[in-house]
C-alpha atoms as a PDB file:
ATOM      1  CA  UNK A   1      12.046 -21.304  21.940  1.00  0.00           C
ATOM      2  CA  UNK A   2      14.268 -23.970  20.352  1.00  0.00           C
ATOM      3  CA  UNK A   3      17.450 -22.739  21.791  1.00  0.00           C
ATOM      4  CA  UNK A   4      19.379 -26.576  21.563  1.00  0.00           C
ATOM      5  CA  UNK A   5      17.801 -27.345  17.889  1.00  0.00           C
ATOM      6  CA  UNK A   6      19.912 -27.845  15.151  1.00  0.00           C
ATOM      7  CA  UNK A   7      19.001 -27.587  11.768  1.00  0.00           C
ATOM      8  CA  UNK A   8      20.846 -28.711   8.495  1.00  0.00           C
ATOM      9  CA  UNK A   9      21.781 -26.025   6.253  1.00  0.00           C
ATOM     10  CA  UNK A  10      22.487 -26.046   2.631  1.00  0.00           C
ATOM     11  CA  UNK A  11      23.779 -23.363  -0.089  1.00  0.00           C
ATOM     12  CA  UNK A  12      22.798 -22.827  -3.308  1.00  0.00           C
ATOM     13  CA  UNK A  13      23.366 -20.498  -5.960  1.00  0.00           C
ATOM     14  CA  UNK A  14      19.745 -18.764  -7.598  1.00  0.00           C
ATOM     15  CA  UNK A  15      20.361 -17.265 -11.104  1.00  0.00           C
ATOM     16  CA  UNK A  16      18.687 -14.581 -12.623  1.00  0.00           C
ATOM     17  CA  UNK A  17      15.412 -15.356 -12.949  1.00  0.00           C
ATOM     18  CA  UNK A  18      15.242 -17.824 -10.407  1.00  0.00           C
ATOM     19  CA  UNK A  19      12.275 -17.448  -7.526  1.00  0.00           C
ATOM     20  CA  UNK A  20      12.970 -18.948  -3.635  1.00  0.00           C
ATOM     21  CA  UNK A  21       9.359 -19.841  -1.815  1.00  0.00           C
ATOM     22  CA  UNK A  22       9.275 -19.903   1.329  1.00  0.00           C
ATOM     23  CA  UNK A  23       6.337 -21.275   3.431  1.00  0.00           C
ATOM     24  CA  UNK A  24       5.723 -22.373   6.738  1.00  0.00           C
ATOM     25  CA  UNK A  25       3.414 -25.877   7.738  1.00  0.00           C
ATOM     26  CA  UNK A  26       0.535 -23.852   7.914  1.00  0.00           C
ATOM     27  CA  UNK A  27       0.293 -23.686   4.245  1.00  0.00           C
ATOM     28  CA  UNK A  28       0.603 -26.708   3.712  1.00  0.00           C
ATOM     29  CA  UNK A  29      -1.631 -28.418   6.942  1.00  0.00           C
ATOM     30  CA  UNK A  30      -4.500 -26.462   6.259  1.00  0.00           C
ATOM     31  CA  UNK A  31      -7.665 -28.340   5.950  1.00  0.00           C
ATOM     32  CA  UNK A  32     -10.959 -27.979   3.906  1.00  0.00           C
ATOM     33  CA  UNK A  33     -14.311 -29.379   5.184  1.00  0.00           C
ATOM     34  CA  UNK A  34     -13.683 -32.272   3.932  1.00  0.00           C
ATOM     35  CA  UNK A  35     -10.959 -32.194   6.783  1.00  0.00           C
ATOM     36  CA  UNK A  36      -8.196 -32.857   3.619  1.00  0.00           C
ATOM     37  CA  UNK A  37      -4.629 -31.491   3.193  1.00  0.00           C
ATOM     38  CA  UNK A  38      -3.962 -28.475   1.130  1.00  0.00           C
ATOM     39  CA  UNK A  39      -0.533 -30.596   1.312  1.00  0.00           C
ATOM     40  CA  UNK A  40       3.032 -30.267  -0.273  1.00  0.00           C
ATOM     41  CA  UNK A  41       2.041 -32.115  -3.662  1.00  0.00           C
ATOM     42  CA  UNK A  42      -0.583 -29.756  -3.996  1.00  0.00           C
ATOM     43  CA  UNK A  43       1.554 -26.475  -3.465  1.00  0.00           C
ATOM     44  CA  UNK A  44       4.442 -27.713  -5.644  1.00  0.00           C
ATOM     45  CA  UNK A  45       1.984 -28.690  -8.269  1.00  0.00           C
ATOM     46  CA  UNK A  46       0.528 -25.375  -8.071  1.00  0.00           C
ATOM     47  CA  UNK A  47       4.415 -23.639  -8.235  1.00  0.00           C
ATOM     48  CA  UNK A  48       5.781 -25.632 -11.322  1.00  0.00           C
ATOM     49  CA  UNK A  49       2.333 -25.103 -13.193  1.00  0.00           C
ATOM     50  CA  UNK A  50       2.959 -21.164 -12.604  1.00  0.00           C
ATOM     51  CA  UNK A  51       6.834 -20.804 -11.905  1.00  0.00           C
ATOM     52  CA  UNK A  52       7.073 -18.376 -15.439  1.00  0.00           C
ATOM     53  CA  UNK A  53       4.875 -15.669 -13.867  1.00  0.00           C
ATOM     54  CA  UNK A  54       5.886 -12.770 -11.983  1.00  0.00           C
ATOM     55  CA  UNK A  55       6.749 -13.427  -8.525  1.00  0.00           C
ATOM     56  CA  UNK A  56       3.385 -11.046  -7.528  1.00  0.00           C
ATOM     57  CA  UNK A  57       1.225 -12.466  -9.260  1.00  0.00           C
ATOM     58  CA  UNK A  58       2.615 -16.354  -8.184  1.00  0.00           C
ATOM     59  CA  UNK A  59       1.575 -14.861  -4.407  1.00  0.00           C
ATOM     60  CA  UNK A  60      -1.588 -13.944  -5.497  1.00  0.00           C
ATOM     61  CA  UNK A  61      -2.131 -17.404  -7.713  1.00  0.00           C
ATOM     62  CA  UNK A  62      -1.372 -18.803  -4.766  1.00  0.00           C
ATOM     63  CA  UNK A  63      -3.606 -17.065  -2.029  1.00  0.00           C
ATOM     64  CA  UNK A  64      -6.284 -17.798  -4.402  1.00  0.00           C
ATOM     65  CA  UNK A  65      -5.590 -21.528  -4.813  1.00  0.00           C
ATOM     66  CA  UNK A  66      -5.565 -22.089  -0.855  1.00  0.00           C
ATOM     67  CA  UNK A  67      -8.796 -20.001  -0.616  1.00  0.00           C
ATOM     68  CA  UNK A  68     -10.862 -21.862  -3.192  1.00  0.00           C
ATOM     69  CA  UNK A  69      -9.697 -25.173  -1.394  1.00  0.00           C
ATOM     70  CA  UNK A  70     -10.679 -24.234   2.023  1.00  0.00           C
ATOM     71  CA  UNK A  71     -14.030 -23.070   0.737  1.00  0.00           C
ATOM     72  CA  UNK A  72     -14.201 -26.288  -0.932  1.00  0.00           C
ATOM     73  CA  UNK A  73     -17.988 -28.121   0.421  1.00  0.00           C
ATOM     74  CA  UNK A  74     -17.317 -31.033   1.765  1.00  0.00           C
ATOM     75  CA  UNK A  75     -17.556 -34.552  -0.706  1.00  0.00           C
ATOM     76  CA  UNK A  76     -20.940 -35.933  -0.250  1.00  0.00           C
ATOM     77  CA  UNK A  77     -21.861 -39.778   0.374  1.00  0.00           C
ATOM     78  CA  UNK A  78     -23.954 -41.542  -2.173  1.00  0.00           C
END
């Protein structure tokens, strides 16, 4: 499919401990209702707020997060 891409590539070193996410755009261009973002800030927000818990349960945190804000009801106008 993208035969003549190239892509930069980078090395790093993960220590014990350490946890490597990895996510396609569709994570992070999903829209609510309100036709908003789910967005990088709010992924990495939700990943440093829960980086100490076991990598399971960081899926799950996170399946839940992007659930609750697509079921989010659209802002109303006043």
């Amino acid at each position: 499919m993208f035969c003549s891409s190239e892509y930069p590539t980078t090395r790093i070193a993960l220590a014990e401990g350490d946890k490597l996410v990895i996510y396609t755009d569709g994570l992070t261009e999903t829209r609510n209702e309100s036709e908003e973002l789910y967005g990088e800030e709010r992924l990495t927000t939700l990943l440093l707020k829960h980086m100490n818990i076991p990598h399971r349960e960081l899926l799950g945190t996170c399946l839940y997060d992007l659930r609750t804000f697509r079921e989010k009801p659209p802002k109303r106008m006043t």
